[in-house]
C-alpha atoms as a PDB file:
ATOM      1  CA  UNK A   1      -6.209  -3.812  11.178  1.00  0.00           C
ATOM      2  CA  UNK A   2      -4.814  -5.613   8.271  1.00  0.00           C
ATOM      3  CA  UNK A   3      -8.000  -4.878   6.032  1.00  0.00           C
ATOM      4  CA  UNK A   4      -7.097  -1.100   6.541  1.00  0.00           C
ATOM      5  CA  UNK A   5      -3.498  -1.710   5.646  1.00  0.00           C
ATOM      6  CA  UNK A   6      -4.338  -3.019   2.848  1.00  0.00           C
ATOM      7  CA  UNK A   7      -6.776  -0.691   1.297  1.00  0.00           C
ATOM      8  CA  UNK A   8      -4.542   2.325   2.362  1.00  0.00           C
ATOM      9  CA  UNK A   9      -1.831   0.317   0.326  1.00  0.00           C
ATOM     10  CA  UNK A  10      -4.157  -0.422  -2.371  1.00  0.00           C
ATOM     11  CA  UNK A  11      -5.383   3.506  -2.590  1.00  0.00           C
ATOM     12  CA  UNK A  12      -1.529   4.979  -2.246  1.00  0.00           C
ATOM     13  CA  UNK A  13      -0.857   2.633  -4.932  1.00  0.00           C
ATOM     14  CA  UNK A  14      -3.724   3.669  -7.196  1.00  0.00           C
ATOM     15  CA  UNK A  15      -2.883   7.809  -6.245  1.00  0.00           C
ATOM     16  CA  UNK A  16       0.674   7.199  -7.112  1.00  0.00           C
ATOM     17  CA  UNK A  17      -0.217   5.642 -10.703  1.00  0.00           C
ATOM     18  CA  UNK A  18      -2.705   8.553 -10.907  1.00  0.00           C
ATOM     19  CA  UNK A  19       0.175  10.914 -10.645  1.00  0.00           C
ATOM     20  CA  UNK A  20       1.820   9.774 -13.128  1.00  0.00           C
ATOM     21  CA  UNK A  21      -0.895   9.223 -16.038  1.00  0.00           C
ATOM     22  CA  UNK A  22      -2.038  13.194 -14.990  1.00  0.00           C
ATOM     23  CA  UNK A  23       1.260  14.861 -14.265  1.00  0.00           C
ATOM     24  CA  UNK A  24      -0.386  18.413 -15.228  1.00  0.00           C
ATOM     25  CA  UNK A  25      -3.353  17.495 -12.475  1.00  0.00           C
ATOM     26  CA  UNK A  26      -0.700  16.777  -9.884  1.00  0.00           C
ATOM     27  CA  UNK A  27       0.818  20.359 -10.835  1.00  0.00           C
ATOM     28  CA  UNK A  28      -2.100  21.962 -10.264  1.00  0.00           C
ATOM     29  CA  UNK A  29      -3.232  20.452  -7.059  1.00  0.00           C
ATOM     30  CA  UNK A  30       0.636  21.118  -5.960  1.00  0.00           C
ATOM     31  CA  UNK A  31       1.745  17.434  -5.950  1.00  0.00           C
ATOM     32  CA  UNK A  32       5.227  16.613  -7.497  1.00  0.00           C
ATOM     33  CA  UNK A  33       5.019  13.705  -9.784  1.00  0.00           C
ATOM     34  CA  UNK A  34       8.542  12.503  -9.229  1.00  0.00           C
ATOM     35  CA  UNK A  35       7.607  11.538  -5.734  1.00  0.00           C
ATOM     36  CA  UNK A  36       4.518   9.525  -6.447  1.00  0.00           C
ATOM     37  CA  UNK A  37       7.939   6.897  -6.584  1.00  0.00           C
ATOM     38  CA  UNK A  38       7.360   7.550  -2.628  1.00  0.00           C
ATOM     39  CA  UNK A  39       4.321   7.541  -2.643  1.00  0.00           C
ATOM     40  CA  UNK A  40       4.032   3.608  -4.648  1.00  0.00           C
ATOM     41  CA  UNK A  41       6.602   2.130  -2.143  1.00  0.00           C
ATOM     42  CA  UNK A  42       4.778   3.347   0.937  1.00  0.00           C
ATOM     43  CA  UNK A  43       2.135   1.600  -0.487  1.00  0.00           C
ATOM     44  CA  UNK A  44       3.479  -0.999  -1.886  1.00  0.00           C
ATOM     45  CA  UNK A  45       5.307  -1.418   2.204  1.00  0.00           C
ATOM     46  CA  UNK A  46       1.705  -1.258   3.500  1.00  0.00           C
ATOM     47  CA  UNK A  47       0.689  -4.231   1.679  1.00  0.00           C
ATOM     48  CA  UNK A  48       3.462  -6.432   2.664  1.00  0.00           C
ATOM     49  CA  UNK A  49       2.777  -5.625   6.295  1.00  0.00           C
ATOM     50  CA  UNK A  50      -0.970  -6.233   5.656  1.00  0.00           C
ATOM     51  CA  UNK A  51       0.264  -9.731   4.282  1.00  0.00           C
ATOM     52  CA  UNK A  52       2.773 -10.519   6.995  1.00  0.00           C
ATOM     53  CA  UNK A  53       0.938  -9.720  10.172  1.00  0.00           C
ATOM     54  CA  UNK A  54      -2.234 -11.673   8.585  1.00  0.00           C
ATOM     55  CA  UNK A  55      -0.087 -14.568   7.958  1.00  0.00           C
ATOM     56  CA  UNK A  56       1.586 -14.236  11.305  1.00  0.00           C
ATOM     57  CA  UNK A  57      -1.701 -14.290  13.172  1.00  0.00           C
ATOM     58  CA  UNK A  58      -2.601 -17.730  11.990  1.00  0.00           C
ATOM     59  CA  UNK A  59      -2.281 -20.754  14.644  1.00  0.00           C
ATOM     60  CA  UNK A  60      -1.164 -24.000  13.072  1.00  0.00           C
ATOM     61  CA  UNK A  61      -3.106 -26.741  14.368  1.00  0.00           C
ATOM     62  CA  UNK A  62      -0.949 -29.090  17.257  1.00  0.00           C
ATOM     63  CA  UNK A  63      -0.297 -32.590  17.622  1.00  0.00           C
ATOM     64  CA  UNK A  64      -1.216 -34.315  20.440  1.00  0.00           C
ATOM     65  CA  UNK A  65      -0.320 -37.765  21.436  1.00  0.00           C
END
């Protein structure tokens, strides 16, 4: 689960810098480049999670005496 957070991070990422380097493509295909903002933090969101539920599932090794 947290490789497909990650990648669908990763790709809303990349889209959202797409946006914004072809602002006349976006247009076209009816996106709104001022929201590719949006679009960057989702992604940006998704990758945190990724990183915090993989860190989270981690068992630290216990003492015993």
């Amino acid at each position: 689960m947290t490789n497909s957070l990650l990648w669908t991070g990763l790709l809303c990422c990349l889209g959202a810098l797409l946006l914004q380097l072809f602002p006349g493509l976006a247009f076209r295909i009816g996106a709104e480049p001022a929201a590719a903002w949006l679009v960057f933090g989702f992604g940006v969101f998704l990758m945190i999670l990724a990183a915090m539920l993989a860190s989270g599932g981690r068992r630290s090794p216990r003492k015993t005496d």
